[in-house]
C-alpha atoms as a PDB file:
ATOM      1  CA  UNK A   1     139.208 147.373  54.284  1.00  0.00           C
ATOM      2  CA  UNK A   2     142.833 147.003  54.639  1.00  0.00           C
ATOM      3  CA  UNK A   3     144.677 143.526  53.239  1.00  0.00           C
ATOM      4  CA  UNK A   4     146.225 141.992  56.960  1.00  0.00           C
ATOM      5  CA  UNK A   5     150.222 142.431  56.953  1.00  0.00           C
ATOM      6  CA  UNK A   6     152.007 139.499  56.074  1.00  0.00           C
ATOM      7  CA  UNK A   7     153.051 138.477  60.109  1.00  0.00           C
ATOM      8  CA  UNK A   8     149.376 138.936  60.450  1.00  0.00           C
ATOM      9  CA  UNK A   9     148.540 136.224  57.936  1.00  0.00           C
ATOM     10  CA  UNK A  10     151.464 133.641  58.800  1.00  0.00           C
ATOM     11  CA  UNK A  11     149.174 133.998  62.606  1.00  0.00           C
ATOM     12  CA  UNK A  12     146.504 131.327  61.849  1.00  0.00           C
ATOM     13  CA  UNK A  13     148.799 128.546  60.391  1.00  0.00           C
ATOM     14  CA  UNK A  14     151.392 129.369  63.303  1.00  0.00           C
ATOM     15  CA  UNK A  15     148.770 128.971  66.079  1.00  0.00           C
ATOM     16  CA  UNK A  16     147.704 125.913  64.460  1.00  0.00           C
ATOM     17  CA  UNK A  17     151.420 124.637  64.636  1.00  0.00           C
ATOM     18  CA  UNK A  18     151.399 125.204  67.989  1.00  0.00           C
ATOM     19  CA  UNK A  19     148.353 123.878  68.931  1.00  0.00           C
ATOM     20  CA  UNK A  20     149.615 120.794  66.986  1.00  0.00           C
ATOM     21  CA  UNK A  21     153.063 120.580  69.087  1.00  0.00           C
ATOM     22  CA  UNK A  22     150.853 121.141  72.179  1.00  0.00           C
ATOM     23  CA  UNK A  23     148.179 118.375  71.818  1.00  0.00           C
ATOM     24  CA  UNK A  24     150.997 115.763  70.918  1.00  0.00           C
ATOM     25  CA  UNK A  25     154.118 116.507  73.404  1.00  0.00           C
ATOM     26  CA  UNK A  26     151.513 117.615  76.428  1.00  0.00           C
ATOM     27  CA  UNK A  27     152.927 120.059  78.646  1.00  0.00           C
ATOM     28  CA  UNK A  28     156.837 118.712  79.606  1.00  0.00           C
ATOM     29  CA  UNK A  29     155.100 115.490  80.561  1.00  0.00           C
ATOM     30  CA  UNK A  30     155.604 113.794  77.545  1.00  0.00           C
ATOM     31  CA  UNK A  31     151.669 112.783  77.484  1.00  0.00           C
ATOM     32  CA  UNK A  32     148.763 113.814  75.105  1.00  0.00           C
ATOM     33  CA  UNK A  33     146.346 116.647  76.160  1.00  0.00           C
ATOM     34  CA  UNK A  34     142.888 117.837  74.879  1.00  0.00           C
ATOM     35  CA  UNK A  35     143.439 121.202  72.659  1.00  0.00           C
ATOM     36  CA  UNK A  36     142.175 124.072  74.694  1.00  0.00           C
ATOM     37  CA  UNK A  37     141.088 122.000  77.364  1.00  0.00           C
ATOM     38  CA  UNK A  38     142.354 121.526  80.977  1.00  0.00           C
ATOM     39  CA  UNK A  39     145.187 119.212  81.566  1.00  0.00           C
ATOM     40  CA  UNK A  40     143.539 115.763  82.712  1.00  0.00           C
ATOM     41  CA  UNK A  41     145.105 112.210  83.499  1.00  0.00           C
ATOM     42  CA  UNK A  42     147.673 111.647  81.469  1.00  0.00           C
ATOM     43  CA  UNK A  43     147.380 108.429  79.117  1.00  0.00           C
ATOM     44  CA  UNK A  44     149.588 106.076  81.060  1.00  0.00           C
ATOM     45  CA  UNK A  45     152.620 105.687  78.801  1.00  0.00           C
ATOM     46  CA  UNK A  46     153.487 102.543  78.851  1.00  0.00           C
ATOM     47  CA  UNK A  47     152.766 102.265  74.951  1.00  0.00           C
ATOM     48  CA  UNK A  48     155.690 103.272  72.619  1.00  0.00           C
ATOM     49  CA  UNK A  49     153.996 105.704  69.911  1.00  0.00           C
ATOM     50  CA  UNK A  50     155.783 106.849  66.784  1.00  0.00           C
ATOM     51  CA  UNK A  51     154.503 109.017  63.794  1.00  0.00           C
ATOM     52  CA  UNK A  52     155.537 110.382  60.594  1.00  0.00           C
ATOM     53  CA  UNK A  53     154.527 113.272  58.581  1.00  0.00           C
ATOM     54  CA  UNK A  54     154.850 111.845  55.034  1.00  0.00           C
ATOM     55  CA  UNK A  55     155.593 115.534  53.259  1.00  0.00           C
ATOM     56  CA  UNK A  56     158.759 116.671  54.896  1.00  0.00           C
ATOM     57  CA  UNK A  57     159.388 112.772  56.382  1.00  0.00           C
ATOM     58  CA  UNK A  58     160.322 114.459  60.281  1.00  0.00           C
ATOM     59  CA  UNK A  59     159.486 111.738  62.594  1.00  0.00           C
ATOM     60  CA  UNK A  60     157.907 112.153  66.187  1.00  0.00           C
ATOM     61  CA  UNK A  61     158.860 110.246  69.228  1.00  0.00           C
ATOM     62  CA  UNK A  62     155.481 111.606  71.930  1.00  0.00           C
ATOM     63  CA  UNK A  63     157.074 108.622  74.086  1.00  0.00           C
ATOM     64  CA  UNK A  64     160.322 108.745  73.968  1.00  0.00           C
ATOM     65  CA  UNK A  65     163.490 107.665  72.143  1.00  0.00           C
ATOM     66  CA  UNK A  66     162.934 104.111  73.362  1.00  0.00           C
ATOM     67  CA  UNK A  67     162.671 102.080  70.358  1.00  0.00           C
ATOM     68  CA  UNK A  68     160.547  98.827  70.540  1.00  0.00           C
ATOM     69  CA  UNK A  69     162.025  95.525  68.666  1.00  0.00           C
ATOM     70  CA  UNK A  70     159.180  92.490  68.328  1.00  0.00           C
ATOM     71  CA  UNK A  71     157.786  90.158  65.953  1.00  0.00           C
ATOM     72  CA  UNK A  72     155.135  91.791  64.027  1.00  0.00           C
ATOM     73  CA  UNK A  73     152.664  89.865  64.300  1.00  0.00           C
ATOM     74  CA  UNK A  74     149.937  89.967  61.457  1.00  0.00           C
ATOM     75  CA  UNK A  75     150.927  93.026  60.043  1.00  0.00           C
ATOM     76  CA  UNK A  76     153.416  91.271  58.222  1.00  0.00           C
ATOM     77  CA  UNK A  77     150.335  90.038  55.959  1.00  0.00           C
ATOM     78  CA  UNK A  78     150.798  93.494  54.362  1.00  0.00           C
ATOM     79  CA  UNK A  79     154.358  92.617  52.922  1.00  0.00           C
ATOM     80  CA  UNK A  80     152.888  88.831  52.656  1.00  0.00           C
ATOM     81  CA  UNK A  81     149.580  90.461  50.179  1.00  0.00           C
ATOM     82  CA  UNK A  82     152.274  92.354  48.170  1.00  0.00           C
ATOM     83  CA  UNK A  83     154.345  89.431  47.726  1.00  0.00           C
ATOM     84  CA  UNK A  84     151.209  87.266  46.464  1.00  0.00           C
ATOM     85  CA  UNK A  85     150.128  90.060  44.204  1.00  0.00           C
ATOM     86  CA  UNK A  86     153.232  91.089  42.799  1.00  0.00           C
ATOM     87  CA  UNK A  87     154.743  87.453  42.184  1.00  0.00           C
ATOM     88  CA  UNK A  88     151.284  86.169  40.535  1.00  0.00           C
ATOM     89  CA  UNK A  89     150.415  83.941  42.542  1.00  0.00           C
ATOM     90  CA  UNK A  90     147.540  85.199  43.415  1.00  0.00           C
ATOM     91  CA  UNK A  91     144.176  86.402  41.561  1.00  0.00           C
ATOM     92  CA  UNK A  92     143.549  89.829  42.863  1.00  0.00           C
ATOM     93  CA  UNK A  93     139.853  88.643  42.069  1.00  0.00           C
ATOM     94  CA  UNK A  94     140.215  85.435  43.653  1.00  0.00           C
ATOM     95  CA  UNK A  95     138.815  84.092  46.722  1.00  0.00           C
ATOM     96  CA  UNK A  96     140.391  81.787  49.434  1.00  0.00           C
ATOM     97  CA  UNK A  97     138.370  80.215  51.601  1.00  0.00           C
ATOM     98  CA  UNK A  98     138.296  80.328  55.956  1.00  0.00           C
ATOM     99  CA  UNK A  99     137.227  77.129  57.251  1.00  0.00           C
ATOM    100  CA  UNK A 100     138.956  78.015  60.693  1.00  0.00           C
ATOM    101  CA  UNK A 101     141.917  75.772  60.105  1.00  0.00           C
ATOM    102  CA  UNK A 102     144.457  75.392  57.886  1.00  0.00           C
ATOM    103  CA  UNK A 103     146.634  72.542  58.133  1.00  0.00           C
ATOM    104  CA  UNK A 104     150.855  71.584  57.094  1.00  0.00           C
ATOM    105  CA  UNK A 105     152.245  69.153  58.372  1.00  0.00           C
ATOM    106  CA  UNK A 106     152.070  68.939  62.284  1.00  0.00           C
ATOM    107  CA  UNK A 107     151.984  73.077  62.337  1.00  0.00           C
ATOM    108  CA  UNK A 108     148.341  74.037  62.174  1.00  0.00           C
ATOM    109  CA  UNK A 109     146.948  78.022  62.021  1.00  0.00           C
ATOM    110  CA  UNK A 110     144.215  79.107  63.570  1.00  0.00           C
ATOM    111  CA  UNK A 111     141.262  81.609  63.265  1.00  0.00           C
ATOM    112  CA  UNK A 112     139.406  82.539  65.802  1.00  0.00           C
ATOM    113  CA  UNK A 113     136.191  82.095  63.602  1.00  0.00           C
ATOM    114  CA  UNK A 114     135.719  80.187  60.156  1.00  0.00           C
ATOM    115  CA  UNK A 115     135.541  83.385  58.011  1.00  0.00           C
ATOM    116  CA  UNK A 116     134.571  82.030  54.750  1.00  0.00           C
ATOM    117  CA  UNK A 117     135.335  83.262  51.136  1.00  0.00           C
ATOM    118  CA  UNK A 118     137.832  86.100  51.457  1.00  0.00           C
ATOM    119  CA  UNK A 119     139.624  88.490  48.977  1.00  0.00           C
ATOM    120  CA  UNK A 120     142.827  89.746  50.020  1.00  0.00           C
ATOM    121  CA  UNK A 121     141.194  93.104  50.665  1.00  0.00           C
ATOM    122  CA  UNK A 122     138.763  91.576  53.431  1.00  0.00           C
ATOM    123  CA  UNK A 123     141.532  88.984  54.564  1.00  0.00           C
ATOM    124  CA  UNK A 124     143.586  92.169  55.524  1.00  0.00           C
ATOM    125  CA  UNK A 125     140.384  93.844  57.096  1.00  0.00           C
ATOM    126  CA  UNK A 126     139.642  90.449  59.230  1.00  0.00           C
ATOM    127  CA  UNK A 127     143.457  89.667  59.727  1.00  0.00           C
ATOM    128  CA  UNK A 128     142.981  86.139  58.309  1.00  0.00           C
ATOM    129  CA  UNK A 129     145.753  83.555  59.444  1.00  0.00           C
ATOM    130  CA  UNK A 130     144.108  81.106  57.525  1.00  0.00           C
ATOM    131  CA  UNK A 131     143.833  82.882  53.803  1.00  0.00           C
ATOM    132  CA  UNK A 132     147.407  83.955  54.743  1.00  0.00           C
ATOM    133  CA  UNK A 133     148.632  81.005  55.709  1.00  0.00           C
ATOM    134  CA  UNK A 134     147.395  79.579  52.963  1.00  0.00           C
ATOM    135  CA  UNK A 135     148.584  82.002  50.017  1.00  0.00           C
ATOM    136  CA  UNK A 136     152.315  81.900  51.247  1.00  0.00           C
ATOM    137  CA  UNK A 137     152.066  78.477  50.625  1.00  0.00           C
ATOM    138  CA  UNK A 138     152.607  79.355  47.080  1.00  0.00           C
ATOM    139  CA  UNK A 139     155.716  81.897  46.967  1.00  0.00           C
ATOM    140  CA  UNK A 140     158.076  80.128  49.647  1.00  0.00           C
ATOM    141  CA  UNK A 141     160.077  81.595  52.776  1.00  0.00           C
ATOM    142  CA  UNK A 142     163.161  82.952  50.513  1.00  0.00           C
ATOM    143  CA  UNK A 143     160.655  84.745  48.087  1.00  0.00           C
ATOM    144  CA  UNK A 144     158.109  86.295  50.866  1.00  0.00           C
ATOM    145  CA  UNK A 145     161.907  87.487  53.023  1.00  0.00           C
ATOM    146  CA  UNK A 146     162.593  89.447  49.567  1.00  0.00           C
ATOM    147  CA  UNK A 147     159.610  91.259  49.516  1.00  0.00           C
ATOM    148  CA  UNK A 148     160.487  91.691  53.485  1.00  0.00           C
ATOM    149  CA  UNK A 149     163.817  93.590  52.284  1.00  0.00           C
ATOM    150  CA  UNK A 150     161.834  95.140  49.751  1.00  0.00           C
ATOM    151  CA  UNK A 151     159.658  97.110  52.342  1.00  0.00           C
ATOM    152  CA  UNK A 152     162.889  97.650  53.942  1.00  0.00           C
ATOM    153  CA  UNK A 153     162.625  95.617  57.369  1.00  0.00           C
ATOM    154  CA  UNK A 154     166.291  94.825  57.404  1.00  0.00           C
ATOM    155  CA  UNK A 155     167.160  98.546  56.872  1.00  0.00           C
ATOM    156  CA  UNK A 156     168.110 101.659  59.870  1.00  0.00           C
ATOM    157  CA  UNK A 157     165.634 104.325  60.133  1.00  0.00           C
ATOM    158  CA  UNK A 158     166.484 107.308  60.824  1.00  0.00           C
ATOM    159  CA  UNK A 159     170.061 106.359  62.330  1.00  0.00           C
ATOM    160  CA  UNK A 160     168.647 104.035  64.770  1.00  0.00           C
ATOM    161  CA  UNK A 161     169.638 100.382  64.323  1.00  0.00           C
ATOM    162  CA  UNK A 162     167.091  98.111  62.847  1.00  0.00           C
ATOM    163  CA  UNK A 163     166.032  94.902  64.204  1.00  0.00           C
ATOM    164  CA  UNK A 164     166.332  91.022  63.768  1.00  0.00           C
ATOM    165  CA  UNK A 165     166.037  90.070  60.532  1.00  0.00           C
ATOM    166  CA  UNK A 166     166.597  86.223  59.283  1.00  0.00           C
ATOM    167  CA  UNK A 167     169.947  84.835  58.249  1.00  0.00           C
ATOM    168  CA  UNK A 168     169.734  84.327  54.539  1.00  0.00           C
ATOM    169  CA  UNK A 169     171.851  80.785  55.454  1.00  0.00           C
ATOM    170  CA  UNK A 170     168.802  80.010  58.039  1.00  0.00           C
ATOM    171  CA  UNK A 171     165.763  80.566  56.664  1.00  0.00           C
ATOM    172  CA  UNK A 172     163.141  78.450  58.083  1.00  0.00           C
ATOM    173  CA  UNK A 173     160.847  76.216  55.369  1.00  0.00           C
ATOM    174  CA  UNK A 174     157.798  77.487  57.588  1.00  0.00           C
ATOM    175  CA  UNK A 175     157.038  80.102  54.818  1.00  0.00           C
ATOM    176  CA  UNK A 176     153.618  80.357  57.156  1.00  0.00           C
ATOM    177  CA  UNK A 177     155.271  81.809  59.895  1.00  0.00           C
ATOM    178  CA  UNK A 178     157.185  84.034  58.386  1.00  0.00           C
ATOM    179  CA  UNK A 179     154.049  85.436  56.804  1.00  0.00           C
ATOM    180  CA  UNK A 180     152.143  85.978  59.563  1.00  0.00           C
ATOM    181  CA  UNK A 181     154.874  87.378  61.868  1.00  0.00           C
ATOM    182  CA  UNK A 182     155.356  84.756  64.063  1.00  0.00           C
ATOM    183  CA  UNK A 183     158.903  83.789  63.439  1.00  0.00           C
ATOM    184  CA  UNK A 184     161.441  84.392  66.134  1.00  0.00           C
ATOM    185  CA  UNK A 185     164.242  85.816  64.133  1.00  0.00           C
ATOM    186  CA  UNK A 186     161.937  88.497  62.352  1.00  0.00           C
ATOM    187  CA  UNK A 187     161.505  91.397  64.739  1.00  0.00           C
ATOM    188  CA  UNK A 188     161.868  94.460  63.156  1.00  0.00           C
ATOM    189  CA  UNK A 189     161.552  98.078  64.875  1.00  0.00           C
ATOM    190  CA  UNK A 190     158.687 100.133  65.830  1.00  0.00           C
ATOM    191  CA  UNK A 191     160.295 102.806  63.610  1.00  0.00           C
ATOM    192  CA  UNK A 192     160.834  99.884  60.369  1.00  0.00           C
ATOM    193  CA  UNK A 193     156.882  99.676  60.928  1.00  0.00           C
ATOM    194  CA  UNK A 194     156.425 103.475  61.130  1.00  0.00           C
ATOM    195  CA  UNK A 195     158.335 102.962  57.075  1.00  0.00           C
ATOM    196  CA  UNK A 196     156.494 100.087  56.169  1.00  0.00           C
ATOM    197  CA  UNK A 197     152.937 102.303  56.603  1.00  0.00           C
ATOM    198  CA  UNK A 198     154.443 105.352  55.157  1.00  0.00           C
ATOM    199  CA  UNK A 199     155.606 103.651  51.628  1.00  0.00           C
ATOM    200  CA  UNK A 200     152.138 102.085  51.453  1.00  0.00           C
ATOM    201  CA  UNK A 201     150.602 105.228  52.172  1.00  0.00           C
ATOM    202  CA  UNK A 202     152.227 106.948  49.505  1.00  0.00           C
ATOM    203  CA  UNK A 203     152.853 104.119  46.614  1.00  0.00           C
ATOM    204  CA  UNK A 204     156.107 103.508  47.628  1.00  0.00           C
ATOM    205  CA  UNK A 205     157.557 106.671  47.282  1.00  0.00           C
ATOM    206  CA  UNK A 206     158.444 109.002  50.792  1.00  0.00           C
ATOM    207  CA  UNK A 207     160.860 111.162  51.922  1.00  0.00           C
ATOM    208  CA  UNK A 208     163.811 110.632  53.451  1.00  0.00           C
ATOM    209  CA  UNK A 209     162.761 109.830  57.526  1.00  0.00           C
ATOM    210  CA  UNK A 210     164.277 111.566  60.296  1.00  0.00           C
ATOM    211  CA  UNK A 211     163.863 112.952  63.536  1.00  0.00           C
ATOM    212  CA  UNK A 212     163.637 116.706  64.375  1.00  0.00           C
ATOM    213  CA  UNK A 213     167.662 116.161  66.288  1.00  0.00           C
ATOM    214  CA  UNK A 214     168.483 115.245  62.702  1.00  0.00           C
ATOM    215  CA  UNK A 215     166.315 117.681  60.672  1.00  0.00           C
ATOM    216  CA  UNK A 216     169.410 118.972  58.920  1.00  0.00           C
ATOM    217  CA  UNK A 217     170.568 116.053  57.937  1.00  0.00           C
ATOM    218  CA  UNK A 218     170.084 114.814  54.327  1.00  0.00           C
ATOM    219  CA  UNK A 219     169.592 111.396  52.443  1.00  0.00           C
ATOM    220  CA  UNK A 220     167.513 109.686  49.853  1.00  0.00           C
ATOM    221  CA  UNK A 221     164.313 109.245  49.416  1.00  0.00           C
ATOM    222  CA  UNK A 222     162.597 106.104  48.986  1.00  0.00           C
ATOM    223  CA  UNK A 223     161.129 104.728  45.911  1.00  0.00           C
ATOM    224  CA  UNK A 224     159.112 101.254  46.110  1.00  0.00           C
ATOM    225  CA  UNK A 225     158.947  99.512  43.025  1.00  0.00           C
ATOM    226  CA  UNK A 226     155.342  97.372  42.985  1.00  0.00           C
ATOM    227  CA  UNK A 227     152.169  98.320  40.765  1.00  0.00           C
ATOM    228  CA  UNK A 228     149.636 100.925  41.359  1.00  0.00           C
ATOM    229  CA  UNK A 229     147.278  97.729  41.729  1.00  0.00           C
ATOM    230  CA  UNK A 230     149.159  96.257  44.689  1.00  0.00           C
ATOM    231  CA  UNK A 231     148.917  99.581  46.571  1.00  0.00           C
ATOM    232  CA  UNK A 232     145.433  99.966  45.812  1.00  0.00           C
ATOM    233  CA  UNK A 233     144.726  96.952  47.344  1.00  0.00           C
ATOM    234  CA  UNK A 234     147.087  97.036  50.548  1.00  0.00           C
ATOM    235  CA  UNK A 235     145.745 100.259  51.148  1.00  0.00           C
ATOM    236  CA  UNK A 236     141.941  99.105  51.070  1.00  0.00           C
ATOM    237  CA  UNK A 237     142.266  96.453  52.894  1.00  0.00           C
ATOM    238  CA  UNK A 238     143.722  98.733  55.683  1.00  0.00           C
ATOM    239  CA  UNK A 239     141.081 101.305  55.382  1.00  0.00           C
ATOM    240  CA  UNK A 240     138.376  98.295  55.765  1.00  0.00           C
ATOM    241  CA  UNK A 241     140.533  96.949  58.975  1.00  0.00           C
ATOM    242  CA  UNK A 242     139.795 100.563  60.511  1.00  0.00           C
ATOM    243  CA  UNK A 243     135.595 100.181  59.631  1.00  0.00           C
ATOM    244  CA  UNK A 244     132.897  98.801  60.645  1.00  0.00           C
ATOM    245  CA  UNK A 245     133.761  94.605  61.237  1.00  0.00           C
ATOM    246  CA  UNK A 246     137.251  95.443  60.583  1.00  0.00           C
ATOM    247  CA  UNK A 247     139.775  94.618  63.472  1.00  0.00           C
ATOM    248  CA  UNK A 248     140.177  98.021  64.326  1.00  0.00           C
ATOM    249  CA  UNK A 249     136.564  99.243  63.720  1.00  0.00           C
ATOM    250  CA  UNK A 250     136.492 100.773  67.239  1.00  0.00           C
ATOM    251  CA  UNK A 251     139.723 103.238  66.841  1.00  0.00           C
ATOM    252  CA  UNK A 252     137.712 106.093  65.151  1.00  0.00           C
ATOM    253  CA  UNK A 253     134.199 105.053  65.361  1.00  0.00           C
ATOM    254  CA  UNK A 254     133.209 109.178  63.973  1.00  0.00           C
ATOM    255  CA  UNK A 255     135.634 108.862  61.183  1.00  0.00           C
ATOM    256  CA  UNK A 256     137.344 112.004  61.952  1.00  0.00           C
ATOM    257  CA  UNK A 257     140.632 111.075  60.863  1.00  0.00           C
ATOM    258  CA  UNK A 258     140.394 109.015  57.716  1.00  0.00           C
ATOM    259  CA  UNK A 259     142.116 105.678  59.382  1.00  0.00           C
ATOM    260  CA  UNK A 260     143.814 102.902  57.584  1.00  0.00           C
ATOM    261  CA  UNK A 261     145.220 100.424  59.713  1.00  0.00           C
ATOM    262  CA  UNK A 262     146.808  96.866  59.993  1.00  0.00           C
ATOM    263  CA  UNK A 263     146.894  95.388  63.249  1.00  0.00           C
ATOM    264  CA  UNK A 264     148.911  92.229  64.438  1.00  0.00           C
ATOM    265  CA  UNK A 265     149.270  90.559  67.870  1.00  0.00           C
ATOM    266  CA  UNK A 266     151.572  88.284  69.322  1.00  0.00           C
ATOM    267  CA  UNK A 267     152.058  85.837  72.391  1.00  0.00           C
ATOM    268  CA  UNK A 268     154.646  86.446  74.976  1.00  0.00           C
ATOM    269  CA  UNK A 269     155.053  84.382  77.449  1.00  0.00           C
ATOM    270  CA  UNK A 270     151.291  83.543  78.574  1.00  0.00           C
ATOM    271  CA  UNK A 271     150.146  86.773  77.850  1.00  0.00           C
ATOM    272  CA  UNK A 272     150.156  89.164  74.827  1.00  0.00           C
ATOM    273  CA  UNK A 273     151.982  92.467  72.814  1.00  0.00           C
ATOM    274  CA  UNK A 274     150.095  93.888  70.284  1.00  0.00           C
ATOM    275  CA  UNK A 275     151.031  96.573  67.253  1.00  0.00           C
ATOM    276  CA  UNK A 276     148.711  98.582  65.283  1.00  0.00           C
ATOM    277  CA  UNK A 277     150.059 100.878  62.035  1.00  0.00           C
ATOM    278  CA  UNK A 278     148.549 102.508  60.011  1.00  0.00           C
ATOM    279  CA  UNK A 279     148.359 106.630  57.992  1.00  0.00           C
ATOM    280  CA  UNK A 280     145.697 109.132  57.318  1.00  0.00           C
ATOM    281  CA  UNK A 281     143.447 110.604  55.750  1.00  0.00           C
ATOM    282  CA  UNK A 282     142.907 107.847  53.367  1.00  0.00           C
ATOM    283  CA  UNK A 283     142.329 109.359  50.332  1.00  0.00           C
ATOM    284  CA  UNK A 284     145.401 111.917  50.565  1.00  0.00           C
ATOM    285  CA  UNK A 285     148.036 110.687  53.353  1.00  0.00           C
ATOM    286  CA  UNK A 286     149.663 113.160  55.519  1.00  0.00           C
ATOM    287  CA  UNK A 287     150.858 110.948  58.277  1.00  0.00           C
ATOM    288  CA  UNK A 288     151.823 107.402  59.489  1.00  0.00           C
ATOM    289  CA  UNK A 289     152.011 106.246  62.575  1.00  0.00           C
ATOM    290  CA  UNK A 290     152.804 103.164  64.605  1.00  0.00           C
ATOM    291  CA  UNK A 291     151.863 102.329  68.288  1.00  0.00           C
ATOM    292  CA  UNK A 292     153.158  98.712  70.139  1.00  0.00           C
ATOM    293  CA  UNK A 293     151.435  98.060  73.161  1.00  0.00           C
ATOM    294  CA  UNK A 294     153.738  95.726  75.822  1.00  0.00           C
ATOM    295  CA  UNK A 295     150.558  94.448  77.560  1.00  0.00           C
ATOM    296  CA  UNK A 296     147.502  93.014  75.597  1.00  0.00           C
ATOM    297  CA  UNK A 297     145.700  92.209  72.300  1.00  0.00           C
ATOM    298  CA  UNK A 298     145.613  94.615  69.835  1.00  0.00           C
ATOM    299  CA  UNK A 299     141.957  94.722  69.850  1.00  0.00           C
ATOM    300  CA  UNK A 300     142.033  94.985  73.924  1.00  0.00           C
ATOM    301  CA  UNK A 301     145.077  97.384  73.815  1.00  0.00           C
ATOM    302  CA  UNK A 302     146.956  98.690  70.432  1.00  0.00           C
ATOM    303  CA  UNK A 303     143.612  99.830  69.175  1.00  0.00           C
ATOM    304  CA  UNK A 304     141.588 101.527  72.173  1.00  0.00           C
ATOM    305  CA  UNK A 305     145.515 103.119  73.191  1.00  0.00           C
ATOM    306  CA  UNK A 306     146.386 104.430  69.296  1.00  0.00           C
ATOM    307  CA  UNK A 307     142.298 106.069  68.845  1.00  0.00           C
ATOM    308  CA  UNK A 308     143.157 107.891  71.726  1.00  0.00           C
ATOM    309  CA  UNK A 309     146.455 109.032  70.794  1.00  0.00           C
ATOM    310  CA  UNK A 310     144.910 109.994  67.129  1.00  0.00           C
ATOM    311  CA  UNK A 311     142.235 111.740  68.393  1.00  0.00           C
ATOM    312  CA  UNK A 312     143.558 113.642  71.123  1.00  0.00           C
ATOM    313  CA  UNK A 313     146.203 115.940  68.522  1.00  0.00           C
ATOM    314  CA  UNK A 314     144.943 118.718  66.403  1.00  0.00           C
ATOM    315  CA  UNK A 315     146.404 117.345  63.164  1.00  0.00           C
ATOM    316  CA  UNK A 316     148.369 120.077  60.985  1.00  0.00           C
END
C-alpha cells in the first residue's frame, strides 16, 4: 500500500473547512443551509447571530456587520453569580428560596412560578429573578458594575464600539436591576456578549477576538482573574439552562452539540427582544456564540432561532 501524498492528506480536513464555511455563510445569501442538501427557505434573518471560535479567537458575522446594542436581560445573572461567589457573599452550597416574589421597597420582581429552594447552579438553569434579585441585595450596584467591567462590558470588541455602560457618577441604588439586566443605561453589544460566553467558556482566559477583515491584526489576549470554582459553577448552570427543565431545554433536544447557554429577555415597548449566549461542547469549548432576536421571548424566539442556527453548520 502506498502512504497518501501530503496534498492528499490535508483533503479531508480541507473539505471539512469548506463544508463548514458553506453550512454557515449559505450560498451569497447570507443564510444557513443543510450540508449536502438542497438549498431550502432561508431562515428569515431578522435575528443578528455572532460566533466565536475560542482557539484562534476569529469572529463570524453569518448576518451581517450590524451590531445589536440592548439591555441584557437575565444573562447578566452570569456576571451577577460571579460577583456573589467571588465577593463571599454567597455559599456556593447555599440555597435561596423562590416564593414568586421578592419585594424592596415599592420595586417588586417577579417569577413567573414560585421555584422554591435554588442553588445558584439551578437559579441560572431556571433564570430566577427572584434568587437574583435577592443575592445582589448583598454586594450593592457599585460592586456588581465592577464585576460588569471585569467581564469586560464597557470594553470594544474587535474594533467595534461597545455599548452603554453606567456613569460611575450615576449609578442607580437599584442594585436589582442592574443584576438582572433591566437597567436602561446598561446595554452592552451583541459582540460584548459573544466575550462574556467565550471567557466563561474557557476560565477566563481567550484569545485576542477579531474578525476575518482584521485577521492580521494583533492584540492581547484576555486573562479573567476569578477561581476555578466560580467557573465551574457559571458554566453548570449554563449547561443545565440548555437540558431538560432548563430555559433553553428545547435548543438541542439530541444533544448533538454539547450546549451551554444563558438566556435573558427583555420588554420593549409592549412587546419583547430576547438574547440567548452560550459555547460548546461543554466539556472542551471550541466556540461561543450569541444570537438577539428583535421580536419575541427568548423561549418563543432566541432559543427555537439559535438551535437552528447551531444545528444547521457542520462544526470544524
Amino acid at each position: 500500500m502506498v502512504d497518501s501524498s501530503p496534498n492528499e492528506k490535508s483533503k479531508p480536513k480541507d473539505l471539512n473547512r469548506r463544508r463548514f464555511i458553506k453550512s454557515m455563510f449559505g450560498f451569497g445569501s447570507g443564510s444557513m443551509l443543510e450540508t449536502g442538501a438542497q438549498a431550502k427557505a432561508p431562515i428569515k434573518q431578522d435575528e443578528k447571530f455572532f460566533w466565536a471560535d475560542l482557539d484562534n479567537g476569529n469572529i463570524g458575522f453569518p448576518t451581517g456587520l450590524d451590531i445589536p446594542v440592548q439591555r441584557p436581560g437575565s444573562v447578566m445573572k452570569l456576571v451577577t453569580a460571579a460577583c456573589v461567589l467571588e465577593e463571599g457573599a454567597l455559599n456556593p452550597n447555599e440555597k435561596i428560596e423562590c416564593t414568586g416574589l421578592a419585594q424592596f421597597g415599592w420595586q417588586k420582581y417577579k417569577c413567573p412560578k414560585a421555584h422554591g429552594l435554588l442553588s445558584v447552579e439551578e437559579a441560572l438553569a431556571l433564570s430566577c429573578n427572584v434568587y437574583f434579585a435577592k443575592v445582589s441585595s448583598r454586594v450593592g450596584s457599585a460592586t456588581l458594575l465592577g464585576y460588569a467591567e471585569k467581564f469586560r462590558l464597557d470594553k470594544p470588541v474587535s474594533g467595534q464600539p461597545p455599548g452603554e455602560f453606567p456613569d460611575p457618577d450615576k449609578i442607580s441604588d437599584s442594585v436589582a436591576d442592574y443584576a438582572l439586566g433591566l437597567d436602561k443605561h446598561l446595554r452592552p453589544s451583541a459582540l460584548q456578549l459573544l466575550r462574556l460566553a467565550a471567557l466563561i467558556a474557557r476560565d477566563g482566559e481567550i484569545p485576542h477576538l477579531r474578525s476575518a477583515e482584521m485577521a492580521d491584526m494583533k492584540g492581547e489576549a484576555i486573562k479573567l482573574d476569578l477561581s476555578p470554582e466560580t467557573f465551574r459553577r457559571l458554566k453548570q448552570g449554563m449547561r443545565l439552562a440548555a437540558s431538560k427543565g432548563g430555559t433553553a431545554e428545547a435548543i438541542d433536544p439530541a444533544n448533538k452539540l454539547q450546549l451551554a447557554v444563558k438566556t435573558g429577555t427583555i420588554g420593549h415597548g409592549n412587546k419583547f427582544q430576547s438574547w440567548i449566549i452560550g459555547f460548546f461542547p461543554y466539556e472542551k469549548p471550541r466556540h461561543a456564540f450569541s444570537l438577539f432576536a428583535p421580536v419575541g421571548t427568548s423561549h418563543d424566539s432566541a432559543v427555537p432561532l439559535a438551535g437552528k442556527r447551531l444545528l444547521a453548520v457542520q462544526w470544524p
